[in-house]
PDB file of N, CA and C in Angstrom:
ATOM      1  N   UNK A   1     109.702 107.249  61.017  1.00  0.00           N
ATOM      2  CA  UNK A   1     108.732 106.454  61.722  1.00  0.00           C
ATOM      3  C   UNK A   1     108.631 105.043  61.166  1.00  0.00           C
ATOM      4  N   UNK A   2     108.425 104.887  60.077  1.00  0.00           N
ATOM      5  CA  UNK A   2     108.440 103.652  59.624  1.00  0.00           C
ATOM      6  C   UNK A   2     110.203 102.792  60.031  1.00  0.00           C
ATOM      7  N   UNK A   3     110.874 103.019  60.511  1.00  0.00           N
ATOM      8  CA  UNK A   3     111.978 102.549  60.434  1.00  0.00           C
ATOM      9  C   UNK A   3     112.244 101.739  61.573  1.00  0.00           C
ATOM     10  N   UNK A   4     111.232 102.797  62.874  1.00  0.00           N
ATOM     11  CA  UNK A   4     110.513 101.909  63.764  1.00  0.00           C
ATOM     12  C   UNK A   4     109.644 101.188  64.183  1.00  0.00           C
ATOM     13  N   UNK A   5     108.738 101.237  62.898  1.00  0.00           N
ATOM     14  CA  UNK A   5     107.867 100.284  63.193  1.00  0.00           C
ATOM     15  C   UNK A   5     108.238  99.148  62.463  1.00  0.00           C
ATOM     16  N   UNK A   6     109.482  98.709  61.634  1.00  0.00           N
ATOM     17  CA  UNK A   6     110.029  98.370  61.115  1.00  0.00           C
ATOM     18  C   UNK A   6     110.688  97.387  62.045  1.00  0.00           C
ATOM     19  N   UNK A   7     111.350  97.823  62.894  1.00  0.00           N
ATOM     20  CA  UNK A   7     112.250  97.579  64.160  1.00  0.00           C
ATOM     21  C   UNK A   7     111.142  96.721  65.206  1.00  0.00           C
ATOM     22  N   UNK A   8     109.925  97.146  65.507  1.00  0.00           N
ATOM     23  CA  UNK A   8     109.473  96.853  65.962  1.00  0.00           C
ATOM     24  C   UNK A   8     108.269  95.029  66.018  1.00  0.00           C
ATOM     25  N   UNK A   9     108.073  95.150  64.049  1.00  0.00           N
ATOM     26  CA  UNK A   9     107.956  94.058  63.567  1.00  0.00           C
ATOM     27  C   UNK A   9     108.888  92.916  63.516  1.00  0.00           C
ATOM     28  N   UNK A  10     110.068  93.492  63.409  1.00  0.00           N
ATOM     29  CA  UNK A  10     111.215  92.808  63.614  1.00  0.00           C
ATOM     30  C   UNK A  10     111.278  92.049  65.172  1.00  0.00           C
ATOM     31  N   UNK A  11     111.524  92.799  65.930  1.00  0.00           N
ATOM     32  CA  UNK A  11     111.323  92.422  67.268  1.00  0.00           C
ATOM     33  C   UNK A  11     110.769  91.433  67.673  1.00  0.00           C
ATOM     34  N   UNK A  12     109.486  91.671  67.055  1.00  0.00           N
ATOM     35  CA  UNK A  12     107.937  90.617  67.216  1.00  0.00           C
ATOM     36  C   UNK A  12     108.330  89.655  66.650  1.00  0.00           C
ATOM     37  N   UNK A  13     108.679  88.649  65.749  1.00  0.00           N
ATOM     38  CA  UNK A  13     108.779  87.812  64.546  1.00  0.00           C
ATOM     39  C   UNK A  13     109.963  87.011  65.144  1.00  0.00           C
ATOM     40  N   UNK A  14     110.725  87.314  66.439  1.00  0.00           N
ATOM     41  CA  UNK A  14     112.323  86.769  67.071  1.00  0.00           C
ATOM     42  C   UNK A  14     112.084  86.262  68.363  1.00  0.00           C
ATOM     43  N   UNK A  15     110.579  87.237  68.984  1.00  0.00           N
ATOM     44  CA  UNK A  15     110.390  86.644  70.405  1.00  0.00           C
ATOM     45  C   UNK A  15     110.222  84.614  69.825  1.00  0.00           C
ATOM     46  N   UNK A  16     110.761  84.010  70.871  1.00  0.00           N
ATOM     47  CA  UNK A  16     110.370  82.627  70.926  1.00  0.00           C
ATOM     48  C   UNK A  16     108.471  82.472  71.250  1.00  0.00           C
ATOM     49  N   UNK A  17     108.319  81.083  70.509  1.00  0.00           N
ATOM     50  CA  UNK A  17     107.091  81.093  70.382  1.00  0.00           C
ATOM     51  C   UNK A  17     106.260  80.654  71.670  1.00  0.00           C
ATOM     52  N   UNK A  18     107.016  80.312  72.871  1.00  0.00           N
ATOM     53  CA  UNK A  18     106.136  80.446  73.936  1.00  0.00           C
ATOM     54  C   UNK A  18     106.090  81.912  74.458  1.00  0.00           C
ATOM     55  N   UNK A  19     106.982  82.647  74.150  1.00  0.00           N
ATOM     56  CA  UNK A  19     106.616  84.258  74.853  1.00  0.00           C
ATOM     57  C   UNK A  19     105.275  84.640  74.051  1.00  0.00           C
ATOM     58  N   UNK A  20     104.915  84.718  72.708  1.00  0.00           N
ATOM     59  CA  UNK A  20     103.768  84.970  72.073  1.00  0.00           C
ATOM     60  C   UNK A  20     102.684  84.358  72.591  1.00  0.00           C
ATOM     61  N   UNK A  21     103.118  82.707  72.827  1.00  0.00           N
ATOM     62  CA  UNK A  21     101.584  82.340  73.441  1.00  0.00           C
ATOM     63  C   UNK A  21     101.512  83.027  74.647  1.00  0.00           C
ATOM     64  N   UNK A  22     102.186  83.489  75.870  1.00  0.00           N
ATOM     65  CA  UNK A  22     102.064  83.318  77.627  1.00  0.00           C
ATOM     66  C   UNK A  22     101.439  84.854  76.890  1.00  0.00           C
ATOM     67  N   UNK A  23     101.992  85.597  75.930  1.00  0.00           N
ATOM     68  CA  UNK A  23     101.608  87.147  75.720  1.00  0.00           C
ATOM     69  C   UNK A  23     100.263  87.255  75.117  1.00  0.00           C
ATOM     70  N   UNK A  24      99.668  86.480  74.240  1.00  0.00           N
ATOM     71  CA  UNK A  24      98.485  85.613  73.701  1.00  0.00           C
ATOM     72  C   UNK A  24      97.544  85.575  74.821  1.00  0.00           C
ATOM     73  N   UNK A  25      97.876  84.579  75.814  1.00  0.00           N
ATOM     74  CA  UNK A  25      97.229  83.728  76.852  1.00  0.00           C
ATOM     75  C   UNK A  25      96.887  85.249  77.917  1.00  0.00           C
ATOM     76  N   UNK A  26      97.972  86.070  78.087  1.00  0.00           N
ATOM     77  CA  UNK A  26      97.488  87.114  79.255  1.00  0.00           C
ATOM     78  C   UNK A  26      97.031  88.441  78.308  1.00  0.00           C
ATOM     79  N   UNK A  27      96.745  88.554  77.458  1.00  0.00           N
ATOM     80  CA  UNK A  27      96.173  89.561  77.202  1.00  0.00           C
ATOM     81  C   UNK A  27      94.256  89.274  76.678  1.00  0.00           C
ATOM     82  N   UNK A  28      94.282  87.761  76.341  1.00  0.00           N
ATOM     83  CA  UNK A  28      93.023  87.123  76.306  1.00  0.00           C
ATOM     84  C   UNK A  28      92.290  86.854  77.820  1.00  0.00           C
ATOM     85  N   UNK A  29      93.184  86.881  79.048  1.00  0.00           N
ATOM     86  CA  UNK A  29      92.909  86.609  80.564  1.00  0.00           C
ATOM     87  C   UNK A  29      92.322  88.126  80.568  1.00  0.00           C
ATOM     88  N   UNK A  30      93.160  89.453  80.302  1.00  0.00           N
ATOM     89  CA  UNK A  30      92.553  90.602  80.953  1.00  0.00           C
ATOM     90  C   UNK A  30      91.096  91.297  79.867  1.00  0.00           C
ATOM     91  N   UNK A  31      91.090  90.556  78.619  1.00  0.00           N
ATOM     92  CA  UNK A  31      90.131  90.868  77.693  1.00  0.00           C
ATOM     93  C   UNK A  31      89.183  90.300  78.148  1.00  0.00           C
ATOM     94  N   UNK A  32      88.725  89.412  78.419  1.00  0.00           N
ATOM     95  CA  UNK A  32      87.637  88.391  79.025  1.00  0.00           C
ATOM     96  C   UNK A  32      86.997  88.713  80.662  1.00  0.00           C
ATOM     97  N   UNK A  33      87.939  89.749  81.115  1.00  0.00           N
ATOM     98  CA  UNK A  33      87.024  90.332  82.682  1.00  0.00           C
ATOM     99  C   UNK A  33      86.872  88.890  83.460  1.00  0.00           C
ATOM    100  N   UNK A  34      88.008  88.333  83.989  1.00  0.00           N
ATOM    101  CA  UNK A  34      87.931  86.625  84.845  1.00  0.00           C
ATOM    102  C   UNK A  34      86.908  87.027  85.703  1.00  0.00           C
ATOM    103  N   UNK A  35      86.095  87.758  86.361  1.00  0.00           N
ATOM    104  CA  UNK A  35      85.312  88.312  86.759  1.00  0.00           C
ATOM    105  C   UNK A  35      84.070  87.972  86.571  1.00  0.00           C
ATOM    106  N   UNK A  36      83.444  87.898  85.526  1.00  0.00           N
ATOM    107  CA  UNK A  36      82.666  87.598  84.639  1.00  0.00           C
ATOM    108  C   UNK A  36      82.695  86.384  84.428  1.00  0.00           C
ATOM    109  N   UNK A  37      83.774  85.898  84.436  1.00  0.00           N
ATOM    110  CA  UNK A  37      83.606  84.153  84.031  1.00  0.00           C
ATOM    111  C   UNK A  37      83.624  83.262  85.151  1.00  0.00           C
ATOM    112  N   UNK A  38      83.676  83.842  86.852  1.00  0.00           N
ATOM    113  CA  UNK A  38      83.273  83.212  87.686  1.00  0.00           C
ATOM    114  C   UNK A  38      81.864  83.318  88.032  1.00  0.00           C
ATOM    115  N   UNK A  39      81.800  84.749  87.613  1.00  0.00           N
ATOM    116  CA  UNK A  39      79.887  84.498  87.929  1.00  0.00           C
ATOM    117  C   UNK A  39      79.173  83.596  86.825  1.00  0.00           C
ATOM    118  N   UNK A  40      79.773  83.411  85.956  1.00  0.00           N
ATOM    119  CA  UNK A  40      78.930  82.890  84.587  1.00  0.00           C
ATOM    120  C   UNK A  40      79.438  81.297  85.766  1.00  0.00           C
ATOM    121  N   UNK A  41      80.498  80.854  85.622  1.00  0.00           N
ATOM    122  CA  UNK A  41      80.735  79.354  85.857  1.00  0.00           C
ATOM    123  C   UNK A  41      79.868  79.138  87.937  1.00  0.00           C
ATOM    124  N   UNK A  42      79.508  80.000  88.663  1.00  0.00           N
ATOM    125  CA  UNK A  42      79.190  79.886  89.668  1.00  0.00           C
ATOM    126  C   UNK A  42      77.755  79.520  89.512  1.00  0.00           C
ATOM    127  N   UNK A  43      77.075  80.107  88.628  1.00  0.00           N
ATOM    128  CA  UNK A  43      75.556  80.210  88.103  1.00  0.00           C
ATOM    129  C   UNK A  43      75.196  78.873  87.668  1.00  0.00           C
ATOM    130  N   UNK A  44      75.934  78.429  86.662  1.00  0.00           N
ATOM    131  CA  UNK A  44      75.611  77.600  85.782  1.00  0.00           C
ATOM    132  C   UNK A  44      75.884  76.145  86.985  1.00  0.00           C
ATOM    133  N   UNK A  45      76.370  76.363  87.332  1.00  0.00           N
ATOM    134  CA  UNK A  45      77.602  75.142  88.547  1.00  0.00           C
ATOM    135  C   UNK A  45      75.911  74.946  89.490  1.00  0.00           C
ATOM    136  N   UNK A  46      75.637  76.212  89.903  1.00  0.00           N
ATOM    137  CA  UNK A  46      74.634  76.206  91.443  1.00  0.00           C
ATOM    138  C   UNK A  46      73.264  75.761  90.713  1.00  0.00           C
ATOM    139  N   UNK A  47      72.922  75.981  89.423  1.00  0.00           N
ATOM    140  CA  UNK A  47      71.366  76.050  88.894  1.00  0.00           C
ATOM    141  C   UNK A  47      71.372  74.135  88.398  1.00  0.00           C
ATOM    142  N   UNK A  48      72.451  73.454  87.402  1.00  0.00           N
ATOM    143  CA  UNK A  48      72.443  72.260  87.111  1.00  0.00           C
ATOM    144  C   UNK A  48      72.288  71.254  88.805  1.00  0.00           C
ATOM    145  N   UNK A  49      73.301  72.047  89.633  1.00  0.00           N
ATOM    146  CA  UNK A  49      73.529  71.157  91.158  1.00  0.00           C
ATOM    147  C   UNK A  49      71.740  71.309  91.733  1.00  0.00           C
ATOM    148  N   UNK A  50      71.241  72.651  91.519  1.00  0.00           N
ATOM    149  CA  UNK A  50      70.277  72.346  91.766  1.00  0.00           C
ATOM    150  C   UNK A  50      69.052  71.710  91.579  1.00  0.00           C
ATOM    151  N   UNK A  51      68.994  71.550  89.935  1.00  0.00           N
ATOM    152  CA  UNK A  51      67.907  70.307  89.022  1.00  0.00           C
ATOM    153  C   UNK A  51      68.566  69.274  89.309  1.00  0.00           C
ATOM    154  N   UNK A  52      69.951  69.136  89.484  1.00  0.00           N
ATOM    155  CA  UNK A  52      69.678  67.585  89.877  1.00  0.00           C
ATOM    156  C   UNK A  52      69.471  66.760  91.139  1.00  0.00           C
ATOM    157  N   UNK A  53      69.658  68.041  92.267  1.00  0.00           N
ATOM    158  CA  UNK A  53      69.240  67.277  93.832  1.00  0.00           C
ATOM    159  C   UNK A  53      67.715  67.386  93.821  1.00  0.00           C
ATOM    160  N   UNK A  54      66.818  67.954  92.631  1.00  0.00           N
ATOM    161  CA  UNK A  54      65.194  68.134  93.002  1.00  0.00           C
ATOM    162  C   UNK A  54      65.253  66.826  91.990  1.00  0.00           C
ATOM    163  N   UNK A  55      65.857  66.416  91.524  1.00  0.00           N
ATOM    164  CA  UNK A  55      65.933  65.015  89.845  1.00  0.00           C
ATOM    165  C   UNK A  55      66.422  64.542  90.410  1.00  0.00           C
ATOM    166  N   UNK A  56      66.778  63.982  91.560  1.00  0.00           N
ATOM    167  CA  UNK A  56      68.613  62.912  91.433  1.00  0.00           C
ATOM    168  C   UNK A  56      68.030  61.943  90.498  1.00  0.00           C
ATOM    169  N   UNK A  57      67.080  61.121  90.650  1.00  0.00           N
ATOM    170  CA  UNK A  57      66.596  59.970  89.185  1.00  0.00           C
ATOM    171  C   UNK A  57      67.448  60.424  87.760  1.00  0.00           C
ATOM    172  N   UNK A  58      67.885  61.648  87.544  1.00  0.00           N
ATOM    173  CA  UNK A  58      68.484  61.913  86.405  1.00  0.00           C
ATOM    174  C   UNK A  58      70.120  62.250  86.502  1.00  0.00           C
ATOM    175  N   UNK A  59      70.679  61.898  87.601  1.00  0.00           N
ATOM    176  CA  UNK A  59      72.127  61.553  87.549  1.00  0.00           C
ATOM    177  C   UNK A  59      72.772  60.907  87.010  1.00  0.00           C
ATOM    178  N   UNK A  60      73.449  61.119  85.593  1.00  0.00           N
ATOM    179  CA  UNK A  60      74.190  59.840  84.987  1.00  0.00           C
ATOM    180  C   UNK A  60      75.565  60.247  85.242  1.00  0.00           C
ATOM    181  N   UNK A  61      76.689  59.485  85.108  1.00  0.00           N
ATOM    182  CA  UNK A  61      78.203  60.152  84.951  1.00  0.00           C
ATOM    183  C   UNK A  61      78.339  60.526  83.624  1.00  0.00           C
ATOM    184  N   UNK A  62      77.573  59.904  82.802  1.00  0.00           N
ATOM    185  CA  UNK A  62      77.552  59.936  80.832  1.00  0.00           C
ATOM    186  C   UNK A  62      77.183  61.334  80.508  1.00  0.00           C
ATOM    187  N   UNK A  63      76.668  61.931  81.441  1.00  0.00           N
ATOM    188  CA  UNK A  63      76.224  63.140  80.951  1.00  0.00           C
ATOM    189  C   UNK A  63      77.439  64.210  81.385  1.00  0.00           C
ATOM    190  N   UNK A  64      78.484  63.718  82.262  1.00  0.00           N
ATOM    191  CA  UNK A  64      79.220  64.466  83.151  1.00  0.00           C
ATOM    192  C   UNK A  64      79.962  65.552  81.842  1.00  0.00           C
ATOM    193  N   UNK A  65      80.565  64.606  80.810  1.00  0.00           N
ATOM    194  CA  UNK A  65      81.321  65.563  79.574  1.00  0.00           C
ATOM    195  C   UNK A  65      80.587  66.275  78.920  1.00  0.00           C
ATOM    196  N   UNK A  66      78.843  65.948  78.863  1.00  0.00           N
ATOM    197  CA  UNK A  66      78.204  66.971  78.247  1.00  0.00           C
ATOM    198  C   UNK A  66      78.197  68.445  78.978  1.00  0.00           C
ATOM    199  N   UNK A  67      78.084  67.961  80.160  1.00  0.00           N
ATOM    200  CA  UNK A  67      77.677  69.515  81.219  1.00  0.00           C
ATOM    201  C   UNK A  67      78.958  70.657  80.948  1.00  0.00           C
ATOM    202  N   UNK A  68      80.678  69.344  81.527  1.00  0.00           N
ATOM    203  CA  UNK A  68      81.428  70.211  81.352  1.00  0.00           C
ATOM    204  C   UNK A  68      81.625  71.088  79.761  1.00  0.00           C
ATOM    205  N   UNK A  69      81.244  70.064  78.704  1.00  0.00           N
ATOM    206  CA  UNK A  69      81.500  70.835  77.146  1.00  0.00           C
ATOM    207  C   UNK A  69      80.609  72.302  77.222  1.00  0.00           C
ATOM    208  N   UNK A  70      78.963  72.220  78.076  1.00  0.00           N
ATOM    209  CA  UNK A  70      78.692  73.078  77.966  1.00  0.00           C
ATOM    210  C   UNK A  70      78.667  74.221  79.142  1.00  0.00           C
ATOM    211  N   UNK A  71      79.482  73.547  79.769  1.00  0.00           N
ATOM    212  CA  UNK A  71      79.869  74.935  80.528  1.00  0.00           C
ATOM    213  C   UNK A  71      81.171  75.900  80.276  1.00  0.00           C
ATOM    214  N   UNK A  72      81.833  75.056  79.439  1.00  0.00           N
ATOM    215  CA  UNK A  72      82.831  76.022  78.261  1.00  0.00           C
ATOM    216  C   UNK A  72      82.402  76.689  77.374  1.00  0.00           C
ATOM    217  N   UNK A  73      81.218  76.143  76.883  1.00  0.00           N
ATOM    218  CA  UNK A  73      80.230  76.944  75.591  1.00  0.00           C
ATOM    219  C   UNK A  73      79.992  78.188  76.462  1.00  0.00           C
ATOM    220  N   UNK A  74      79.521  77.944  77.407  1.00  0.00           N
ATOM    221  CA  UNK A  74      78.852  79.527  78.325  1.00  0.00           C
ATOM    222  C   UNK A  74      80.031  80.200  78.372  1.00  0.00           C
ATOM    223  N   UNK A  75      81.340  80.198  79.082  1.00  0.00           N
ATOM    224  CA  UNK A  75      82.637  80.829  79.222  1.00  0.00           C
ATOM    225  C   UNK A  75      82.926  81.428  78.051  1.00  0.00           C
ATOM    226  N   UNK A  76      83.015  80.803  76.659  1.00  0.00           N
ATOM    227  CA  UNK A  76      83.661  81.057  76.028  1.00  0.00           C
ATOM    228  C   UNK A  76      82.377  82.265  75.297  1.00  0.00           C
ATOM    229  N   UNK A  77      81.012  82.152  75.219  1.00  0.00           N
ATOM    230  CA  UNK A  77      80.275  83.124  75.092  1.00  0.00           C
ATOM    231  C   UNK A  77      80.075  84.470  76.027  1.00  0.00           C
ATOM    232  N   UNK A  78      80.494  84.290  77.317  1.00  0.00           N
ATOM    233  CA  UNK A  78      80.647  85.521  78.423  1.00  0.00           C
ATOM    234  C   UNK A  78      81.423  86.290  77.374  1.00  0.00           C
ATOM    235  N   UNK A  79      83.062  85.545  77.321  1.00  0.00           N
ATOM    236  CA  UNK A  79      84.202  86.146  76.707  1.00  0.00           C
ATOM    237  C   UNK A  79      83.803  87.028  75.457  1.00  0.00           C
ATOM    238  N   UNK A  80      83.142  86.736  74.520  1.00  0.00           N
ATOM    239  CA  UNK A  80      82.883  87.557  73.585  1.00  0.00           C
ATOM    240  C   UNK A  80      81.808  88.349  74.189  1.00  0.00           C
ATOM    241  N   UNK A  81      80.692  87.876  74.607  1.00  0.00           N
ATOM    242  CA  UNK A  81      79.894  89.719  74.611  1.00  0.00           C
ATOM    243  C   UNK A  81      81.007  90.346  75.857  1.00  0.00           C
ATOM    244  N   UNK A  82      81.836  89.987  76.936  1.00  0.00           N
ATOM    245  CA  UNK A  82      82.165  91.021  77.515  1.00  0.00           C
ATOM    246  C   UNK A  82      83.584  91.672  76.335  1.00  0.00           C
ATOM    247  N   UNK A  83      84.070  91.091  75.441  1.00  0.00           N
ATOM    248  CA  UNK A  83      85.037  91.765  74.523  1.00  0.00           C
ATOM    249  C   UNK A  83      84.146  92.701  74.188  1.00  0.00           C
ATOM    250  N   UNK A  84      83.584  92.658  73.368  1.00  0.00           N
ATOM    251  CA  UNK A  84      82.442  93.179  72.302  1.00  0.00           C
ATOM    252  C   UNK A  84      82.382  94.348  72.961  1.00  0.00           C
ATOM    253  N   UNK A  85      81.804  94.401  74.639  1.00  0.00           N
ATOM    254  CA  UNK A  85      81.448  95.263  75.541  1.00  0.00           C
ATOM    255  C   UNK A  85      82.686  96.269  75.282  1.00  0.00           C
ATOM    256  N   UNK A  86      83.424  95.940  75.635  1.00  0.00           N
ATOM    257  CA  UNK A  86      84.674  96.559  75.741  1.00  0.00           C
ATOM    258  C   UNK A  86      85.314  97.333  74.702  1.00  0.00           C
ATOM    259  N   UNK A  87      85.046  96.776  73.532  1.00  0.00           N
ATOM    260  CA  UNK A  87      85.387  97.301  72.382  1.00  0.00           C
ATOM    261  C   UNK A  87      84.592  98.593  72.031  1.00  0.00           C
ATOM    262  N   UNK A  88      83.433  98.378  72.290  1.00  0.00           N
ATOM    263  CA  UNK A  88      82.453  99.263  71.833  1.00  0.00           C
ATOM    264  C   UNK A  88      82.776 100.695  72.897  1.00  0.00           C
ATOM    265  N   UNK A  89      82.658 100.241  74.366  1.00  0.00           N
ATOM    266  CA  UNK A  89      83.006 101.121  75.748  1.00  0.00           C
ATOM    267  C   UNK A  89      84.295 102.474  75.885  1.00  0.00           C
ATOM    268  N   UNK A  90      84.971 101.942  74.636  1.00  0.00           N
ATOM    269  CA  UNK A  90      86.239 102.597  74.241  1.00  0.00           C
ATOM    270  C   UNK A  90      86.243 104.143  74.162  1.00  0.00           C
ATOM    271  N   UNK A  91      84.996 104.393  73.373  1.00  0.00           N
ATOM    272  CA  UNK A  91      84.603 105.840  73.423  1.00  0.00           C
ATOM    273  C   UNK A  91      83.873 106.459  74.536  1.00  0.00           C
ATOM    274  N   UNK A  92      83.180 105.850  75.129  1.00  0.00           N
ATOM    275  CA  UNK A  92      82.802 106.199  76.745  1.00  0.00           C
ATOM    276  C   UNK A  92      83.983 106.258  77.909  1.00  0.00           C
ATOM    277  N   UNK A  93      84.451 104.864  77.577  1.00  0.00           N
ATOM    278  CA  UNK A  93      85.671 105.376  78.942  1.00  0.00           C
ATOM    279  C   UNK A  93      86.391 105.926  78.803  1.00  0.00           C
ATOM    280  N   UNK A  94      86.694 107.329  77.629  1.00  0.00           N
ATOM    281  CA  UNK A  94      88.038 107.894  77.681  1.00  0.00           C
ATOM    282  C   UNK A  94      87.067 109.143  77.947  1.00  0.00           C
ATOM    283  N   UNK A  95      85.881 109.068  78.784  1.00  0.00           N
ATOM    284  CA  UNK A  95      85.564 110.361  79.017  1.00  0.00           C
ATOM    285  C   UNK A  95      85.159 110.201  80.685  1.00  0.00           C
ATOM    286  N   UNK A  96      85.379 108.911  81.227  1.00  0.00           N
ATOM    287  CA  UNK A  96      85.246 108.600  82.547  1.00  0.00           C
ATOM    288  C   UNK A  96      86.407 109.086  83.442  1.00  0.00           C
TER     289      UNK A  96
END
């Protein structure tokens, strides 16, 4: 057994380093539930659009990079509690 997992480390360590990232990049896409991160980015998108058509007086463009920085802060927080979720769910769904 070890001779294959041996083989197998090996393997890993030869792929070129964009196959690791695209393999990186899609296994972080199906960990994160994209699902989840349209309702999080639909919410956040409809509730700011909406304080600012009852505010327009508070429309700046200066603020435009703050909104988007923190509407990555929200995404990137979905992503962990729905991991977390998932991680934990492990022992429940193998009885679903």
């Amino acid at each position: 057994m070890s001779h294959a997992a041996c083989t197998q480390v090996g393997d890993a360590e030869s792929k070129p380093l964009w196959n690791k990232i695209s393999e990186f990049k899609h296994a972080l896409w199906q960990f994160s539930r994209p699902h989840t991160l349209r309702g999080t980015a639909l919410a956040s998108v409809a509730l700011a659009s909406r304080a600012l058509i009852e505010n327009s007086n508070l429309i700046k463009w200066s603020l435009f990079f703050k909104a988007f920085s923190g509407l990555c802060v929200l995404i990137c927080g979905n992503s962990y509690i729905v991991g977390i979720n998932q991680v934990y769910d492990i022992g429940i769904d193998k009885y679903l």
